[in-house]
C-alpha atoms as a PDB file:
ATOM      1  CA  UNK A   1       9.173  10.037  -6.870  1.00  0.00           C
ATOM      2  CA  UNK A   2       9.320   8.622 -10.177  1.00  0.00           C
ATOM      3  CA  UNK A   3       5.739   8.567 -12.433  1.00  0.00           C
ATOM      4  CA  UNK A   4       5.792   4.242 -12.358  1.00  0.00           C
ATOM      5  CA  UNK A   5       6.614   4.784  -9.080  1.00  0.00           C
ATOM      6  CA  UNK A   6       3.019   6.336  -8.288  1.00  0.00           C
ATOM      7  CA  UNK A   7       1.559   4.081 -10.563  1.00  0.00           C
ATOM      8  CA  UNK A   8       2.777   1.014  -8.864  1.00  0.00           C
ATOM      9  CA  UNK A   9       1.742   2.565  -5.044  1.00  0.00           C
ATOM     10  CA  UNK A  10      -1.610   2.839  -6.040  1.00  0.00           C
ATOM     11  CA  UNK A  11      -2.201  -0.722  -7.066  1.00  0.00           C
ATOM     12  CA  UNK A  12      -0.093  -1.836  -4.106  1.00  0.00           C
ATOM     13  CA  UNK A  13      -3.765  -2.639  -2.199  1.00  0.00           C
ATOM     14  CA  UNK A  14      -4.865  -4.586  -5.131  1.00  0.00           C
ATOM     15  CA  UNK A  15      -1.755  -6.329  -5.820  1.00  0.00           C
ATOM     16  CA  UNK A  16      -1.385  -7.753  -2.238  1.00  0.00           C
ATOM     17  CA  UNK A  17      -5.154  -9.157  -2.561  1.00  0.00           C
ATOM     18  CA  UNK A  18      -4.522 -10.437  -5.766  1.00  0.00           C
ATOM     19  CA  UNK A  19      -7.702  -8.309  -7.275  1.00  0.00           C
ATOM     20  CA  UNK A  20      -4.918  -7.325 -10.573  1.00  0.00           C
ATOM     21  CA  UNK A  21      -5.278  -8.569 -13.488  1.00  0.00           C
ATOM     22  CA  UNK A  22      -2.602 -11.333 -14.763  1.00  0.00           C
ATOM     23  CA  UNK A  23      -0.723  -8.949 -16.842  1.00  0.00           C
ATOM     24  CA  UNK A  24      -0.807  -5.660 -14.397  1.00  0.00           C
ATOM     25  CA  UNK A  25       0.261  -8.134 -11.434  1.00  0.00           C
ATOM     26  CA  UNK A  26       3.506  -9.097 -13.962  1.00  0.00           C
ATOM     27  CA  UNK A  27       4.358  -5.453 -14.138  1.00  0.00           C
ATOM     28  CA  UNK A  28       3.704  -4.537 -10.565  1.00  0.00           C
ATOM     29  CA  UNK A  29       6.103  -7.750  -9.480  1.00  0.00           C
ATOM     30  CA  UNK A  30       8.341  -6.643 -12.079  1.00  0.00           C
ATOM     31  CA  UNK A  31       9.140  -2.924 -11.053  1.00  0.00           C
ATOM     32  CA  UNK A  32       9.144  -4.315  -7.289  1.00  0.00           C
ATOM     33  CA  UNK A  33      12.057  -6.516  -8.161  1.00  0.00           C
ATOM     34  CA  UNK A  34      13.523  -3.652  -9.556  1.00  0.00           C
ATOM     35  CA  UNK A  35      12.592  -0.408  -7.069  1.00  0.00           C
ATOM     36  CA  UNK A  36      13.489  -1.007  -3.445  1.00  0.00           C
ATOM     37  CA  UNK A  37      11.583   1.933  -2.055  1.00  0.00           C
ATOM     38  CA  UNK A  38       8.791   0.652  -3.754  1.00  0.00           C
ATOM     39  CA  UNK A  39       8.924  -3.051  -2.757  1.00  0.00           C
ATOM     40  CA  UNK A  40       9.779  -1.778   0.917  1.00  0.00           C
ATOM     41  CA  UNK A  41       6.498   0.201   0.579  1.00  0.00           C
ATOM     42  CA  UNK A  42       4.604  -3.472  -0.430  1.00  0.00           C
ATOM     43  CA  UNK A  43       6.418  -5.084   2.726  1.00  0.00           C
ATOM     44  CA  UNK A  44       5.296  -2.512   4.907  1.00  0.00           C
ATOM     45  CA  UNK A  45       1.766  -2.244   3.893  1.00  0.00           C
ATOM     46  CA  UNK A  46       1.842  -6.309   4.164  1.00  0.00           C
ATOM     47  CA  UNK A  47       3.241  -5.910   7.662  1.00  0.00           C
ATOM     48  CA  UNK A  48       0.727  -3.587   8.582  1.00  0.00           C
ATOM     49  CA  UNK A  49      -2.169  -5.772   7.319  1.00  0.00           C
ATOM     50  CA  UNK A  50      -1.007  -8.479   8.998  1.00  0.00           C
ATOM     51  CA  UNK A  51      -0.734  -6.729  12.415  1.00  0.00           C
ATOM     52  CA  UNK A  52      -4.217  -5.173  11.657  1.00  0.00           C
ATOM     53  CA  UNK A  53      -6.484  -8.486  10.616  1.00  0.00           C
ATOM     54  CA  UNK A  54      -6.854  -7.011   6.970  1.00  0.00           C
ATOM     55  CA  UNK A  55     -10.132  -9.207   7.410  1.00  0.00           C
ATOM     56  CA  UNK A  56     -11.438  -7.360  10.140  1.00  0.00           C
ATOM     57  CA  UNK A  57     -10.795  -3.819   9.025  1.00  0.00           C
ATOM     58  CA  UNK A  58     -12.428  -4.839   5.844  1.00  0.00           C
ATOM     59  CA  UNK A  59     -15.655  -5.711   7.667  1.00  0.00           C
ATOM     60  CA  UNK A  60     -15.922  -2.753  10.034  1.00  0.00           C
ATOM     61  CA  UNK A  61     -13.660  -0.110   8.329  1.00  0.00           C
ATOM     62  CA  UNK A  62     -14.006  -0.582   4.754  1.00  0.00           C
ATOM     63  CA  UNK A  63     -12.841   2.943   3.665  1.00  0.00           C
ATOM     64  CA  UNK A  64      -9.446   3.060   6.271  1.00  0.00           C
ATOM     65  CA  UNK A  65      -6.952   2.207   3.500  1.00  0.00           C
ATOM     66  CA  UNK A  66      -8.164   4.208   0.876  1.00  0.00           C
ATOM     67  CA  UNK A  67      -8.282   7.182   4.090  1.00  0.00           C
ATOM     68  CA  UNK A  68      -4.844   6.693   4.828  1.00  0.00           C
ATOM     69  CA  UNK A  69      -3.582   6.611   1.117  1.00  0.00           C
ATOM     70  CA  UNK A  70      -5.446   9.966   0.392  1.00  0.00           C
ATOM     71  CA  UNK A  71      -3.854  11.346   3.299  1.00  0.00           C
ATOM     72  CA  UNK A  72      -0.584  10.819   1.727  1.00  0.00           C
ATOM     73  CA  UNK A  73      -1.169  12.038  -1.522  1.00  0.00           C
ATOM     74  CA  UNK A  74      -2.694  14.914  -0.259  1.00  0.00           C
ATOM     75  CA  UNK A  75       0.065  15.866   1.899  1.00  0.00           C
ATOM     76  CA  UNK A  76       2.612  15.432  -1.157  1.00  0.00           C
ATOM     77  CA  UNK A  77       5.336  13.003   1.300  1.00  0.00           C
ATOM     78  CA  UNK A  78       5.534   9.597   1.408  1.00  0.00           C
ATOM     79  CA  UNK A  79       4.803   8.625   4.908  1.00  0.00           C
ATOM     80  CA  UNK A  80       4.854   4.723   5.316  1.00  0.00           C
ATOM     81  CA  UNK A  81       2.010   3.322   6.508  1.00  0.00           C
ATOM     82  CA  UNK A  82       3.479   1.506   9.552  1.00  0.00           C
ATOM     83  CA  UNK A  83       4.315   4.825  11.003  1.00  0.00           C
ATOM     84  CA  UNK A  84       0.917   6.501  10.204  1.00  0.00           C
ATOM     85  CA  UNK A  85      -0.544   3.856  11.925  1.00  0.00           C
ATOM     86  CA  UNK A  86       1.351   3.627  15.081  1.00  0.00           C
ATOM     87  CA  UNK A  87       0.697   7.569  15.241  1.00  0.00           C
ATOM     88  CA  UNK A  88      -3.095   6.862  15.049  1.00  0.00           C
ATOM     89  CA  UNK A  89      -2.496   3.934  18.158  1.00  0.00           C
ATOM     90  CA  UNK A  90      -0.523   6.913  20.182  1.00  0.00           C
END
């Protein structure tokens, strides 16, 4: 995986609740339209917030996300997070 790559992953969570800054939310839009592992990475995690309430989680569950992306850092593959989740639900 390419270093922008990374970059770009991490402020996925930020990005899709519009918590970026102008300029960073430019670059992160940019390298989407560009990347197609990256932006299907973005569709998925929207996907998966939308199936979850994102709302809900947030209330009860604040630390989930940032649990799940550790998870895949630590374990050095990318593992989208629609699968990890169904495997949680199993």
């Amino acid at each position: 995986m390419r270093r922008v790559c990374k970059k770009v992953r991490k402020k996925l969570p930020a990005f899709l609740n519009y918590q970026l800054e102008v300029k960073k939310a430019k670059e992160v839009e940019q390298h989407l339209d560009t990347c197609s592992l990256c932006k299907r990475e973005a569709e998925e995690l929207r996907l998966t917030w939308n199936l979850l309430d994102r709302d809900k989680i947030d209330e009860d569950f604040p630390d989930l996300l940032n649990g799940i992306l550790e998870r895949i850092e630590r374990e050095g593959e990318r593992i989208p997070l629609f699968h990890l989740f169904i495997e949680k639900v199993t």
